[in-house]
Structure formats: C-alpha cells, structure tokens
C-alpha atoms as a PDB file:
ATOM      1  CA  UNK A   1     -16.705 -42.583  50.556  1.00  0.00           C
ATOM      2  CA  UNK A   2     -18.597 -45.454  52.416  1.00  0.00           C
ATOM      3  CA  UNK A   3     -21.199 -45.113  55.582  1.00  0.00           C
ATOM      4  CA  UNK A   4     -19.410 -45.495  58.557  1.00  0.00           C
ATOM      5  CA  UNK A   5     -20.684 -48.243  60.515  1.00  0.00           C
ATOM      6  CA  UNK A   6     -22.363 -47.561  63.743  1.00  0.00           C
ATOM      7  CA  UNK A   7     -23.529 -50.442  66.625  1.00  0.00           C
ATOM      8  CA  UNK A   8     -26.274 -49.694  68.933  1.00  0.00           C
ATOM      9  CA  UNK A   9     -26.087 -51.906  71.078  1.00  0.00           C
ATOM     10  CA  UNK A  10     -29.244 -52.550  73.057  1.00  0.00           C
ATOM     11  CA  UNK A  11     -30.919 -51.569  69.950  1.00  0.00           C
ATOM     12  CA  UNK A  12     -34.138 -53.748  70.672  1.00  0.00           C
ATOM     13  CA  UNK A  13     -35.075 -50.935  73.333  1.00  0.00           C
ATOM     14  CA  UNK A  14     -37.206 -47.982  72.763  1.00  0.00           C
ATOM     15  CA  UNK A  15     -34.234 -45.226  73.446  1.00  0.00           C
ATOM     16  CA  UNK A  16     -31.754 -47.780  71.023  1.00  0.00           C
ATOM     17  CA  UNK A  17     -34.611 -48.344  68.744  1.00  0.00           C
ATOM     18  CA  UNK A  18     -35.631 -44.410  68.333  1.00  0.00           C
ATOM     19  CA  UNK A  19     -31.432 -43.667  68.167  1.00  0.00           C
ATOM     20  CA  UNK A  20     -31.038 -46.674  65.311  1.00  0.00           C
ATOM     21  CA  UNK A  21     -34.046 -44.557  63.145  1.00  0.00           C
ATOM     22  CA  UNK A  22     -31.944 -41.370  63.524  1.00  0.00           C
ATOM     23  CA  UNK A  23     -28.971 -42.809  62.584  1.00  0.00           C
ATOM     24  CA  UNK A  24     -30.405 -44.587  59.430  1.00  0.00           C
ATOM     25  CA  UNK A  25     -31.990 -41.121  58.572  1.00  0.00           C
ATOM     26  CA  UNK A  26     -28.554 -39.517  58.870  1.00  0.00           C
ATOM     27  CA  UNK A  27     -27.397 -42.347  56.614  1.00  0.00           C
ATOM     28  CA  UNK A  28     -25.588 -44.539  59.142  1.00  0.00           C
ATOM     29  CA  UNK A  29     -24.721 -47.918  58.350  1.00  0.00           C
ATOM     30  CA  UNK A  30     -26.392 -49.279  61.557  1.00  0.00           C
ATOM     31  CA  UNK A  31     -26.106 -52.783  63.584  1.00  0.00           C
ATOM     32  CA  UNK A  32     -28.723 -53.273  66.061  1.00  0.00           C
ATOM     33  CA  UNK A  33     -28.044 -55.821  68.902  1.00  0.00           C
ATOM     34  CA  UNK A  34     -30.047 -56.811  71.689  1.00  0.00           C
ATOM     35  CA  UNK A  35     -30.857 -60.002  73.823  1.00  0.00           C
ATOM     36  CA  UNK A  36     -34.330 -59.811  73.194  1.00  0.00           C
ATOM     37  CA  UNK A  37     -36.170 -62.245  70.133  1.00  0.00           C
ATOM     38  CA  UNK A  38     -36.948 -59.395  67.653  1.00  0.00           C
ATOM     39  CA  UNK A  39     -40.639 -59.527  67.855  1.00  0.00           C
ATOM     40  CA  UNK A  40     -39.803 -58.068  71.054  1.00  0.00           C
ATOM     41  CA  UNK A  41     -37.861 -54.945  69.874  1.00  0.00           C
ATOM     42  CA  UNK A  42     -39.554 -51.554  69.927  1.00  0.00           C
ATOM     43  CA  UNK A  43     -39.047 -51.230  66.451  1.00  0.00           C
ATOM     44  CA  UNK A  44     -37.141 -53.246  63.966  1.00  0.00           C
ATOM     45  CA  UNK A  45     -35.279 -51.350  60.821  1.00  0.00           C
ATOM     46  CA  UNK A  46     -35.048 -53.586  57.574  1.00  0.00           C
ATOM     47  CA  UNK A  47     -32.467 -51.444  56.135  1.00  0.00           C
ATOM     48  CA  UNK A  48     -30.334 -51.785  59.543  1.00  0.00           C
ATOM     49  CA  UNK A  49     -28.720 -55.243  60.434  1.00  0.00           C
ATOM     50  CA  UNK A  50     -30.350 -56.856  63.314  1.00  0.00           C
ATOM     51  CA  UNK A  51     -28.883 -59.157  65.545  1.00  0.00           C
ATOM     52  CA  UNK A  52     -30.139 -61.304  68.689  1.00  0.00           C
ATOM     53  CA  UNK A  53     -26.911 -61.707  71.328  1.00  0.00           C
ATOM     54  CA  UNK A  54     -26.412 -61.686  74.668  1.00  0.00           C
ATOM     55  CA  UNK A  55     -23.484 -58.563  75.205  1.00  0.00           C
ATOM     56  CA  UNK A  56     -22.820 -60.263  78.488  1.00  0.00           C
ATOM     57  CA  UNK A  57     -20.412 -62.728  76.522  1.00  0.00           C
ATOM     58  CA  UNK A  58     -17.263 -61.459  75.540  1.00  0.00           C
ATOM     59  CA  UNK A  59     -17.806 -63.106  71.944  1.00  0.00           C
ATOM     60  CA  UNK A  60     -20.706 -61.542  71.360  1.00  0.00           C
ATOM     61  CA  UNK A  61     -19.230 -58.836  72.096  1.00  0.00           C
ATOM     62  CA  UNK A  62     -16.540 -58.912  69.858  1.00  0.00           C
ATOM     63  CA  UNK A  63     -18.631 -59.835  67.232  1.00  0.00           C
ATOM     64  CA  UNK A  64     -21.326 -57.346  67.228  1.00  0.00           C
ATOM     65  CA  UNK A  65     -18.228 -55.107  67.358  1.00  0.00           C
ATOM     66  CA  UNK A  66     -16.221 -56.275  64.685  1.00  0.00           C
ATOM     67  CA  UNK A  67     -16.114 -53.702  61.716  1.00  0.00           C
ATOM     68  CA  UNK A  68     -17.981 -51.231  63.560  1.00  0.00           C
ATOM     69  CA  UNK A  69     -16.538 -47.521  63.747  1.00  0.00           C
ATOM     70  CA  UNK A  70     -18.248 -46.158  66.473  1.00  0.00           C
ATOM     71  CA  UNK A  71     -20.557 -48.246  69.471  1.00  0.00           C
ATOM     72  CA  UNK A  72     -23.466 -46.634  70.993  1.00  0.00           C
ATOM     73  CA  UNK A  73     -23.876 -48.806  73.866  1.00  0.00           C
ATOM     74  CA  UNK A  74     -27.403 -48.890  75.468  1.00  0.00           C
ATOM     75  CA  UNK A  75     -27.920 -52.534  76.822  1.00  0.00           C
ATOM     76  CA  UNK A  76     -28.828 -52.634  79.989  1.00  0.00           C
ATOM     77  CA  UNK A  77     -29.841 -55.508  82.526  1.00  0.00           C
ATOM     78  CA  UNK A  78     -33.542 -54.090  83.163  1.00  0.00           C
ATOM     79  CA  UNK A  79     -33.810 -56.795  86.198  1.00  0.00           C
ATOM     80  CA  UNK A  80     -37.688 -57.818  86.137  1.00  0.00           C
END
C-alpha cells in the first residue's frame, strides 16, 4: 500500500510547519507549499517536498494540488 499524499499548504508557517512534522511522523507523504523563500520557513523537512508558490494563482494551485489526496490548507495573507 503506498503513503497517501498530503499538501499543507502554507507549510512555511509555524502552525503548517509543526502540522507537516506530525504528518511525516505518522508517515505521510507530505508537500509543503508556501510563498515565502525557504530560509524563511519555520522549519523545513528534507524528507517532505518543499515548494515556493504563490496559492493566489490558480496554477499554482493546481499544481501544488496535483496528485495530492488530501489538502490541509493553512496559507494565509498575514498583511504586514
């Protein structure tokens, strides 16, 4: 039986970051996405796959989705 594949989207942020680490505990297959460059994530998980888009765009959106069984979706505009 293979992983299912989880997105957490907004997985740069410290809630998305500490959810991706439970996941990949649980043994998750686990796409992270967030807008912000990764040396800006809370944490960054080599075993999960880490990607830098902006979930505003429908094709990122679609991407980051793409194969994915379940979305866990925690981006957020923090304003600033």
């Amino acid at each position: 039986m293979s992983k299912q594949k989880v997105l957490v989207a907004g997985g740069g942020g410290f809630i998305g970051g500490h959810l991706a680490a439970r996941l990949l505990k649980d043994g998750f297959q686990v796409r992270c996405v967030d807008v912000k460059p990764i040396d800006e994530w809370y944490q960054v998980f080599d075993e999960a796959e880490n990607v830098v888009a902006d979930l505003k765009e429908r094709k990122a959106c679609d991407e980051a989705c793409r194969g994915m069984d379940d979305v866990y979706n925690l981006a957020a505009d923090m304003g600033g």
